[in-house]
Protein backbone atom coordinates (compact mmCIF):
# COMPACT_ATOMS: atom_id res chain seq x y z
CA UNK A 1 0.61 2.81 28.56
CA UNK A 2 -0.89 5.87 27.02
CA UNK A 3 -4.73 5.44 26.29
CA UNK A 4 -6.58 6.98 23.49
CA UNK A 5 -9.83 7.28 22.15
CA UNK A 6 -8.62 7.65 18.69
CA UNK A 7 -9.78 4.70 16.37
CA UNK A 8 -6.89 1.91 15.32
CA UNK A 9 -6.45 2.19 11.27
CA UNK A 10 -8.09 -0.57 9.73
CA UNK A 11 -8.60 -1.29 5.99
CA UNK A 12 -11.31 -3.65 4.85
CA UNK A 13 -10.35 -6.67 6.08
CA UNK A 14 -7.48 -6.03 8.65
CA UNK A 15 -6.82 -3.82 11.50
CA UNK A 16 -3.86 -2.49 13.62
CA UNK A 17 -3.58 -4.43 16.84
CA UNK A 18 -1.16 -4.82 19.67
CA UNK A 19 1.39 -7.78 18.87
CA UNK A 20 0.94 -11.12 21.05
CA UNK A 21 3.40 -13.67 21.73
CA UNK A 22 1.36 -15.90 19.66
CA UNK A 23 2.50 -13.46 16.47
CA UNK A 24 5.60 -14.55 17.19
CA UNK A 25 6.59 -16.69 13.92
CA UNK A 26 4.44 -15.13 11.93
CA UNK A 27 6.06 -11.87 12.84
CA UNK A 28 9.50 -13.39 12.15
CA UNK A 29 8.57 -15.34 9.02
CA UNK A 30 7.40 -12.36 7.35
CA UNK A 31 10.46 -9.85 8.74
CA UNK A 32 12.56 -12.67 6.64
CA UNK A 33 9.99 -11.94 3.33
CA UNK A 34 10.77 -8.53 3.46
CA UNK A 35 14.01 -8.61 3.76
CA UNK A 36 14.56 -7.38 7.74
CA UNK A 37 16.82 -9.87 9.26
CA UNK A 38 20.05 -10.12 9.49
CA UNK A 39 22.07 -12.90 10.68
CA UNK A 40 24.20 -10.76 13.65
CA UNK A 41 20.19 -10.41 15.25
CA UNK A 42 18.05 -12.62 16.21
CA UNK A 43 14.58 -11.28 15.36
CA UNK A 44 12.77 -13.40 17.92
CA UNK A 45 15.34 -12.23 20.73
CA UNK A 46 14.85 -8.77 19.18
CA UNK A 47 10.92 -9.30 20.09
CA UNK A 48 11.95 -10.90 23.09
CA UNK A 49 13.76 -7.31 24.26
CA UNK A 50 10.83 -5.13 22.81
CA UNK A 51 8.20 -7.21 25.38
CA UNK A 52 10.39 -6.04 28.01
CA UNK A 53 10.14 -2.10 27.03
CA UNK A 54 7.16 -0.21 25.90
CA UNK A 55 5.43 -3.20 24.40
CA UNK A 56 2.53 -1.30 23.73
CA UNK A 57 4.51 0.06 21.03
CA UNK A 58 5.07 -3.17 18.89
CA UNK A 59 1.91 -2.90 16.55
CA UNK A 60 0.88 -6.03 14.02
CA UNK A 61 -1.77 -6.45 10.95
CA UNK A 62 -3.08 -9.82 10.55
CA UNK A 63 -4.57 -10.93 7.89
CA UNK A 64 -8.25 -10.77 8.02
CA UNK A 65 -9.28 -13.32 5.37
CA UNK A 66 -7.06 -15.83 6.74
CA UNK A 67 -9.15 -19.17 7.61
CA UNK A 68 -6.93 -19.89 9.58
CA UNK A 69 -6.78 -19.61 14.03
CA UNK A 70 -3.60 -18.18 13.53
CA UNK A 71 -4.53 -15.94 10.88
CA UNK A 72 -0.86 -15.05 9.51
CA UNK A 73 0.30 -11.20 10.54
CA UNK A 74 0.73 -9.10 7.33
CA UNK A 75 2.41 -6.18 8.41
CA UNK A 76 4.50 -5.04 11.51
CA UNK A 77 5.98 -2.04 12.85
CA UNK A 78 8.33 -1.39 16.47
CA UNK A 79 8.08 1.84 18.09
CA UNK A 80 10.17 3.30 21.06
CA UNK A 81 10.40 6.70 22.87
CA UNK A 82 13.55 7.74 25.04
CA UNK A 83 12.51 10.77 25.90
CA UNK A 84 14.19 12.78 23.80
CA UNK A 85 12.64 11.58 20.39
CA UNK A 86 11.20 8.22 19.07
CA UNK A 87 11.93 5.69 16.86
CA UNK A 88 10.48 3.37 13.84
CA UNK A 89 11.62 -0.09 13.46
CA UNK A 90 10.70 -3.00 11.25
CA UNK A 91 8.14 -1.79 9.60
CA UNK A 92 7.11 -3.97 6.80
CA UNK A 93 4.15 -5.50 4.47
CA UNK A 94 3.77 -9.10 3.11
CA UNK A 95 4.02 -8.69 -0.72
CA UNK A 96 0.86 -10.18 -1.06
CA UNK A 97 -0.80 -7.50 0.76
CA UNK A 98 1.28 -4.05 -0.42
CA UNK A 99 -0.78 -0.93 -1.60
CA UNK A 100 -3.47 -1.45 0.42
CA UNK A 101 -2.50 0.98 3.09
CA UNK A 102 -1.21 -1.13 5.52
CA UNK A 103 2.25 0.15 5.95
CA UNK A 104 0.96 4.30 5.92
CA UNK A 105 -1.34 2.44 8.86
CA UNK A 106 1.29 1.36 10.88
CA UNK A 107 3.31 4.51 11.00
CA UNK A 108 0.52 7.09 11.39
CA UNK A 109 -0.71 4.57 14.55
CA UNK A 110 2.67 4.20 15.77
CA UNK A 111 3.13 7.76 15.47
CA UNK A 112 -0.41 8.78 17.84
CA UNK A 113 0.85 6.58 20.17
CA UNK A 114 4.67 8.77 20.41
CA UNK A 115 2.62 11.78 20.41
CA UNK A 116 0.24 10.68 23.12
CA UNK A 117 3.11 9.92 25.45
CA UNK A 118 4.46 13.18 24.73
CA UNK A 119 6.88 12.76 21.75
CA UNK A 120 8.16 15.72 20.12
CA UNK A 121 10.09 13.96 16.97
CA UNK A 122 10.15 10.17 14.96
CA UNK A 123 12.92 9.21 13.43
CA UNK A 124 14.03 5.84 11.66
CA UNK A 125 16.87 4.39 9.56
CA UNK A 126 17.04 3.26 6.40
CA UNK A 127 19.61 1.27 4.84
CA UNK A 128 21.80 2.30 2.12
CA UNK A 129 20.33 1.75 -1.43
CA UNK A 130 16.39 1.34 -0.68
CA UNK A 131 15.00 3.98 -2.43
CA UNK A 132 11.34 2.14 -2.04
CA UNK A 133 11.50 3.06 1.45
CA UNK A 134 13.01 6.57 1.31
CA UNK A 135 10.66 7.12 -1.40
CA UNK A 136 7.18 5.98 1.02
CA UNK A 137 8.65 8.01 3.86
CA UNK A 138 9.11 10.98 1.60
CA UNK A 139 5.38 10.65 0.62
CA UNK A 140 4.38 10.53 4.54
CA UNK A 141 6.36 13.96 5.25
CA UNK A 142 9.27 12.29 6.50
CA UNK A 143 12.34 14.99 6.21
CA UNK A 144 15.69 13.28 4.68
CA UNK A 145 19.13 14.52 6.80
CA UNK A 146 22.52 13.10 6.77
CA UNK A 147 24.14 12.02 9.80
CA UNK A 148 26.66 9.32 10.29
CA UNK A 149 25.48 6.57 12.42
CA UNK A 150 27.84 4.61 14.76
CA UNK A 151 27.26 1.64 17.16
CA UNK A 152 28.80 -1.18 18.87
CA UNK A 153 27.16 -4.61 19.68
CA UNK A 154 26.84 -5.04 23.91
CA UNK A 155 25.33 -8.54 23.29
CA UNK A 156 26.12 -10.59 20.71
CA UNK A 157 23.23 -13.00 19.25
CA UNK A 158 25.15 -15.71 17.65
């Protein structure tokens, strides 16, 4: 794991942390608020994978008013490197706590910790139609290309 001196973003009452298995359903309930999972993945055998590779990467915001000892986690983001460039994935805020800079957080931390393990490039998808999301990467200097992307399932989830 890459170390850094650089301070994690925080706002006033959360911070960016390392995700813990005890995030788990937090993590998943609030992947299904925003509108992340789909029913061909699993999201907790999707964490389950990501704890096996770079798990450093996997970066949470809990809520720091909670009351709670499981104070619920607010925003998420998973990042990998292969090498040749890295990769955003389920990056997402609980409504409840949008605008607040939680999401801008995530990436720019995400994105220290590619470039601290040598990352030249950070790319992500988005799906068809969300013009919220192209529209807050555009805003963080995110460039816009077309490709065509392919795949093909090697385990199935179901």
């Amino acid at each position: 794991m890459a170390e850094s001196s650089a301070p994690v973003r925080s706002g006033e009452n959360w911070a960016v942390r390392a995700f813990d298995r005890s995030d788990t359903e937090s993590v998943v309930a609030l992947w299904a608020e925003a509108g992340l999972t789909r029913p061909w993945n699993d999201p907790r055998l999707d964490i389950e994978r990501k704890l096996t590779v770079q798990p450093e990467l996997f970066l949470v915001v809990e809520d720091g008013e909670a009351r709670s000892v499981a104070a619920p986690i607010v925003g998420t983001v998973m990042a990998g490197y292969d090498g040749h460039r890295g990769w955003l994935y389920y990056l997402a805020t609980a409504r409840s706590h949008r605008r607040q800079g939680i999401a801008r957080s995530l990436v720019r931390e995400a994105e220290r910790l590619l470039l601290d393990m040598g990352c030249p490039k950070v790319q992500l998808m988005v799906r068809e139609g969300n013009e919220g999301a192209l529209g807050f990467y555009d805003d963080l200097g995110y460039e816009r290309f077309s490709v065509s992307n392919t795949g093909r399932r090697l385990i199935v989830d179901a």
